[in-house]
C-alpha atoms as a PDB file:
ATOM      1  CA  UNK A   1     -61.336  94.726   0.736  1.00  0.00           C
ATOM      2  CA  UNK A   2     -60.554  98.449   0.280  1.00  0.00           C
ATOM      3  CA  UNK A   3     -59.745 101.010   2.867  1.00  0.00           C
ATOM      4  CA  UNK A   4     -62.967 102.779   1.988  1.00  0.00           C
ATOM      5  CA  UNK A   5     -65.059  99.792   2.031  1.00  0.00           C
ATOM      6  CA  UNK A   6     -64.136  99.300   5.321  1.00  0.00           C
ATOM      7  CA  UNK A   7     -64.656 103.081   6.728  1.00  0.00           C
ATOM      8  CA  UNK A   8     -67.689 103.116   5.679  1.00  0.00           C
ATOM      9  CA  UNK A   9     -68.941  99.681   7.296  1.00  0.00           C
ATOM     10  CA  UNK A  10     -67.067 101.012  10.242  1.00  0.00           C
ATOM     11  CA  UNK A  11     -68.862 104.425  10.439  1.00  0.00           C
ATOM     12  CA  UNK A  12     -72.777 102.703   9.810  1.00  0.00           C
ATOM     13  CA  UNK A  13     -71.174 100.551  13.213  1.00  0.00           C
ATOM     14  CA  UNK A  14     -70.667 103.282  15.046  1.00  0.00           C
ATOM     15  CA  UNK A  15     -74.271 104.655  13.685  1.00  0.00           C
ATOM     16  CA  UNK A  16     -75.878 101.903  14.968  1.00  0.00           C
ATOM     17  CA  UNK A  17     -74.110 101.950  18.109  1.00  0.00           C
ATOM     18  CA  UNK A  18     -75.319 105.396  18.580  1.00  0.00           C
ATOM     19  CA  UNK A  19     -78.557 104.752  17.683  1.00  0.00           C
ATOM     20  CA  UNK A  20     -79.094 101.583  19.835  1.00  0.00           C
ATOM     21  CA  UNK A  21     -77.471 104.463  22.657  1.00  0.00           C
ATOM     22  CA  UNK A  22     -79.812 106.864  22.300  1.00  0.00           C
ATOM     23  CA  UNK A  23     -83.066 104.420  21.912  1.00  0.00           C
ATOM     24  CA  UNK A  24     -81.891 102.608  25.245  1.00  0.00           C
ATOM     25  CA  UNK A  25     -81.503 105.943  27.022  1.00  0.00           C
ATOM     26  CA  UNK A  26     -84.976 107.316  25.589  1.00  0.00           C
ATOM     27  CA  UNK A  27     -86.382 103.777  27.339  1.00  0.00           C
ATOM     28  CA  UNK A  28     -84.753 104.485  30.616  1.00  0.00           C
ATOM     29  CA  UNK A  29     -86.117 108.212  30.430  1.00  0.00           C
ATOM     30  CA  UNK A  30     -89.463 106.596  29.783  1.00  0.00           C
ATOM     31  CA  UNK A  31     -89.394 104.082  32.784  1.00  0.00           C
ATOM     32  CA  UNK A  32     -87.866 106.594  34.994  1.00  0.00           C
ATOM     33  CA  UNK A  33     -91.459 108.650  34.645  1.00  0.00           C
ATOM     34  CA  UNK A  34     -93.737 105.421  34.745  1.00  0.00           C
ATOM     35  CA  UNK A  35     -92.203 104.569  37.994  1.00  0.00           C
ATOM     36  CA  UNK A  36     -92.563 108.129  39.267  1.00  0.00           C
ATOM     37  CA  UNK A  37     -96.575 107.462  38.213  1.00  0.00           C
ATOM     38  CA  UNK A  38     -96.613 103.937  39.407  1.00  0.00           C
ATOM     39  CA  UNK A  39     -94.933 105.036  42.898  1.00  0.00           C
ATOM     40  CA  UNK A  40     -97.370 107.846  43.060  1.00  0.00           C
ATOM     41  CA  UNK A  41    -100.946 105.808  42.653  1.00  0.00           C
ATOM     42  CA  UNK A  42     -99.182 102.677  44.890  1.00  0.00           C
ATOM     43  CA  UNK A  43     -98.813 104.941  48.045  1.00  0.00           C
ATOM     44  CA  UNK A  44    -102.487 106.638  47.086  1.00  0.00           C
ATOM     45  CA  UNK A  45    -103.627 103.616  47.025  1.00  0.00           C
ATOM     46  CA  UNK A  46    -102.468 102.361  50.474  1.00  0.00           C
ATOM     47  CA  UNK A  47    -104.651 105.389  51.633  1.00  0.00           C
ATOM     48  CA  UNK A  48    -107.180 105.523  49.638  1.00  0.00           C
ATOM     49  CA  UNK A  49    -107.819 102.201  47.880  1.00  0.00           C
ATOM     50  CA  UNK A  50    -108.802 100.183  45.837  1.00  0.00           C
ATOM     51  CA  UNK A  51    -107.339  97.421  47.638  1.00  0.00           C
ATOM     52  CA  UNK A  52    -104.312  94.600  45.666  1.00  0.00           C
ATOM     53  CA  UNK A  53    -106.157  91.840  44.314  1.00  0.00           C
ATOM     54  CA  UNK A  54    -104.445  88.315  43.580  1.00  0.00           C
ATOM     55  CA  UNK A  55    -102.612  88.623  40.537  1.00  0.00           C
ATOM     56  CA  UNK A  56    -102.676  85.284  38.183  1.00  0.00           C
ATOM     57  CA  UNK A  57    -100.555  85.257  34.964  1.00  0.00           C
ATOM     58  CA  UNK A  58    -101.964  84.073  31.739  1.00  0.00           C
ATOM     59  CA  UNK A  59    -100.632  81.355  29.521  1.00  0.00           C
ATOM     60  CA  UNK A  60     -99.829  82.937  25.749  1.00  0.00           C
ATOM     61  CA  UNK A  61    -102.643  80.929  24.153  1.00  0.00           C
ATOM     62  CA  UNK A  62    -104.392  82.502  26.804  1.00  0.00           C
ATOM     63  CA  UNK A  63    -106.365  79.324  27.738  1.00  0.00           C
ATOM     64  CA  UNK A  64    -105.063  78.914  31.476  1.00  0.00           C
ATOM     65  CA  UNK A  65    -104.267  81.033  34.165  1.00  0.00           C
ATOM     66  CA  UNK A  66    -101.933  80.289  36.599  1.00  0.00           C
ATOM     67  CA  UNK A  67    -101.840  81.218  40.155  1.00  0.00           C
ATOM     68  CA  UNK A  68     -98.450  83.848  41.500  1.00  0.00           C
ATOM     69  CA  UNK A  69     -97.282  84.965  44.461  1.00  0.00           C
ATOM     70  CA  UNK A  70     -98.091  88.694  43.918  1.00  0.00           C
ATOM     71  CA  UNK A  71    -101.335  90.932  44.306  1.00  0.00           C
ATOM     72  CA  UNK A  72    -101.596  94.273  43.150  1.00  0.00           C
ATOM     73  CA  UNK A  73    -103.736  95.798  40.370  1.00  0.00           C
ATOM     74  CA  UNK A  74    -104.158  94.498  36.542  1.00  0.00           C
ATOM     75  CA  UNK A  75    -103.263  97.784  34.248  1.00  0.00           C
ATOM     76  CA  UNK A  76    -105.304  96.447  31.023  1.00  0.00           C
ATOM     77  CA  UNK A  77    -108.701  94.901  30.553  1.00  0.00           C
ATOM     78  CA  UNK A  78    -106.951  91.132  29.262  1.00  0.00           C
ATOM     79  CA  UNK A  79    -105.018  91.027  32.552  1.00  0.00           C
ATOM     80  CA  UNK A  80    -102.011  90.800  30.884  1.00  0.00           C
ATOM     81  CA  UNK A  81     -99.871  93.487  32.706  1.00  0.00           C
ATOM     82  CA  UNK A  82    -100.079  94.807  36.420  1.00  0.00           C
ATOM     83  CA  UNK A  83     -98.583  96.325  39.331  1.00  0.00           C
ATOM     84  CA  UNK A  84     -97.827  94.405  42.257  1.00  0.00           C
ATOM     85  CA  UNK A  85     -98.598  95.975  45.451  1.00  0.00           C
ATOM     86  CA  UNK A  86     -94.661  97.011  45.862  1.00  0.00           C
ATOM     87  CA  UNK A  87     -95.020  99.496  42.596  1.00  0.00           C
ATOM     88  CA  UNK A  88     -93.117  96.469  40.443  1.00  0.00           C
ATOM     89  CA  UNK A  89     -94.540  96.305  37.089  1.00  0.00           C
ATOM     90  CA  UNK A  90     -94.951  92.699  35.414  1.00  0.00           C
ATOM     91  CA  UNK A  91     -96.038  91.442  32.214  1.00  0.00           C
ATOM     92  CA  UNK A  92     -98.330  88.364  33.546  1.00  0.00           C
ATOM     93  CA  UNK A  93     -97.692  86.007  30.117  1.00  0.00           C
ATOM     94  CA  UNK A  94     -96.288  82.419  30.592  1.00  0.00           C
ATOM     95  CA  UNK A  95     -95.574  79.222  28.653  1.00  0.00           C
ATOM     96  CA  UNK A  96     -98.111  76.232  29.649  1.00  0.00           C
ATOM     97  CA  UNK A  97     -96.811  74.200  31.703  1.00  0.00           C
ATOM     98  CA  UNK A  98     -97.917  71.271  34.004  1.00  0.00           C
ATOM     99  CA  UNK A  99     -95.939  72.443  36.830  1.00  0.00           C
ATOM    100  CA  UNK A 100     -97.232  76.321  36.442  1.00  0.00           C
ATOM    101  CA  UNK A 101    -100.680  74.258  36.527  1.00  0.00           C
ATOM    102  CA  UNK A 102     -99.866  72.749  40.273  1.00  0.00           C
ATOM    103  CA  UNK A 103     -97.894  75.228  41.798  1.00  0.00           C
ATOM    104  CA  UNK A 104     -98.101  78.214  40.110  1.00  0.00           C
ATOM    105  CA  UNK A 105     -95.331  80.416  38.501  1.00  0.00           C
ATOM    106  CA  UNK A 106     -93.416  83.865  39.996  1.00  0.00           C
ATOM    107  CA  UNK A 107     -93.270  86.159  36.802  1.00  0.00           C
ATOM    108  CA  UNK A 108     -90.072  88.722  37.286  1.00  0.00           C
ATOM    109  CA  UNK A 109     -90.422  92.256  37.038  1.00  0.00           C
ATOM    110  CA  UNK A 110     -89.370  94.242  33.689  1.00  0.00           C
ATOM    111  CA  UNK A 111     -89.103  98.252  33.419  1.00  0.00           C
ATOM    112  CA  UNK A 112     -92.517 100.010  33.103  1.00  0.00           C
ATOM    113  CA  UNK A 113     -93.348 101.562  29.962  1.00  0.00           C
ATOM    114  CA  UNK A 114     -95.258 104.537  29.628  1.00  0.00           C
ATOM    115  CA  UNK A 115     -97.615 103.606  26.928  1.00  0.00           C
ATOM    116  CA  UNK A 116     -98.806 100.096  27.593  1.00  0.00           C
ATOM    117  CA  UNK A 117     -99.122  98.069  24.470  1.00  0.00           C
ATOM    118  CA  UNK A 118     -97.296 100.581  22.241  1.00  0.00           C
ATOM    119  CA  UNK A 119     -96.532  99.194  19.017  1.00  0.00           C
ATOM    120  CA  UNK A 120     -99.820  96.838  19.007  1.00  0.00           C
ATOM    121  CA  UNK A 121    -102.912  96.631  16.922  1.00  0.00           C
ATOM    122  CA  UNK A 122    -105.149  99.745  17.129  1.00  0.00           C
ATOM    123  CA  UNK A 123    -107.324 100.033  20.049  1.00  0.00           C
ATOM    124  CA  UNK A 124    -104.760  98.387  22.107  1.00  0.00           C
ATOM    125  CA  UNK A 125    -102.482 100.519  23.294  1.00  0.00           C
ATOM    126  CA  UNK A 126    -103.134 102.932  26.469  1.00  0.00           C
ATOM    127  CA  UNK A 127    -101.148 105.587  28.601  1.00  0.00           C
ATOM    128  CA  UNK A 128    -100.053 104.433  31.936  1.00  0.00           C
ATOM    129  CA  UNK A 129    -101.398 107.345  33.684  1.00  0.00           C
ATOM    130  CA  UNK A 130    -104.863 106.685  32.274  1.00  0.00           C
ATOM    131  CA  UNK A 131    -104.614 102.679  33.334  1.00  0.00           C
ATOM    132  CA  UNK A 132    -103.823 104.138  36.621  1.00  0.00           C
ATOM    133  CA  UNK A 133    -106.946 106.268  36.395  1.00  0.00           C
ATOM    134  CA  UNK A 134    -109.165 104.021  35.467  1.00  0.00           C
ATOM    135  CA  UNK A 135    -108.154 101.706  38.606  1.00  0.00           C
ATOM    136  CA  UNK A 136    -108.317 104.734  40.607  1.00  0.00           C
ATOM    137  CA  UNK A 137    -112.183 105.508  39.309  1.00  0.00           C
ATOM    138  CA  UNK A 138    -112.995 101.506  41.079  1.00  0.00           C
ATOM    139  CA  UNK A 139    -112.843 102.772  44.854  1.00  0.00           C
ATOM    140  CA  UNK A 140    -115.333 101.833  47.179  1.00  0.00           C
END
């Protein structure tokens, strides 16, 4: 192997390093500000309403749904990501399972996006902040 063959594969590592860098702080940025929004409507909603509903999580094939621990409020129409009534933001997607059947499951909490379903088909992407308005426009 020559000495140049191996600068260059070293210098497209170090481009990829600083490019996987710069994506993963952009995504920390980004879920810095949806918690900010998701903070914000949680302790307006304490106030105000609506109140936390259950929260169930849905099976990928989408055929069951299985009962959690949580309540809070379902960002998207498929109830397929929410907020639990802490500001925590889950995706509520599981494998089927017998057990998840009988006793439920406990999703874990990932970082909030700002743009829920970014990346998707058309149609099915939305900004947090108008998922947030759109449970806000449901008080009593």
């Amino acid at each position: 192997m020559s000495d140049e063959a191996a600068r260059w594969r070293e210098g497209r590592r170090e481009a990829a390093q600083a490019h996987a860098d710069a994506l993963r702080r952009k995504q920390q940025a980004e879920s810095s500000q949806a918690r900010a929004l998701i903070d914000e409507f949680v302790a307006e909603a304490r106030r105000l309403g609506p109140d936390p509903e259950p929260l169930r999580a849905r099976t990928y094939d989408g055929r069951a749904r299985y009962r959690t621990p949580l309540t809070g409020w379902y960002l998207r129409f498929d109830e397929t990501l929410a907020i639990d009534a802490d500001g925590l933001f889950y995706v509520l997607r599981t494998p089927p399972s017998l057990v998840g059947r009988v006793r439920g499951v406990v999703p874990e909490p990932s970082d909030p996006p700002l743009v829920l379903g970014a990346g998707g088909k058309d149609g099915e992407s939305i900004d947090l902040r108008d998922a947030l308005d759109r449970i806000r426009a449901r008080r009593v």
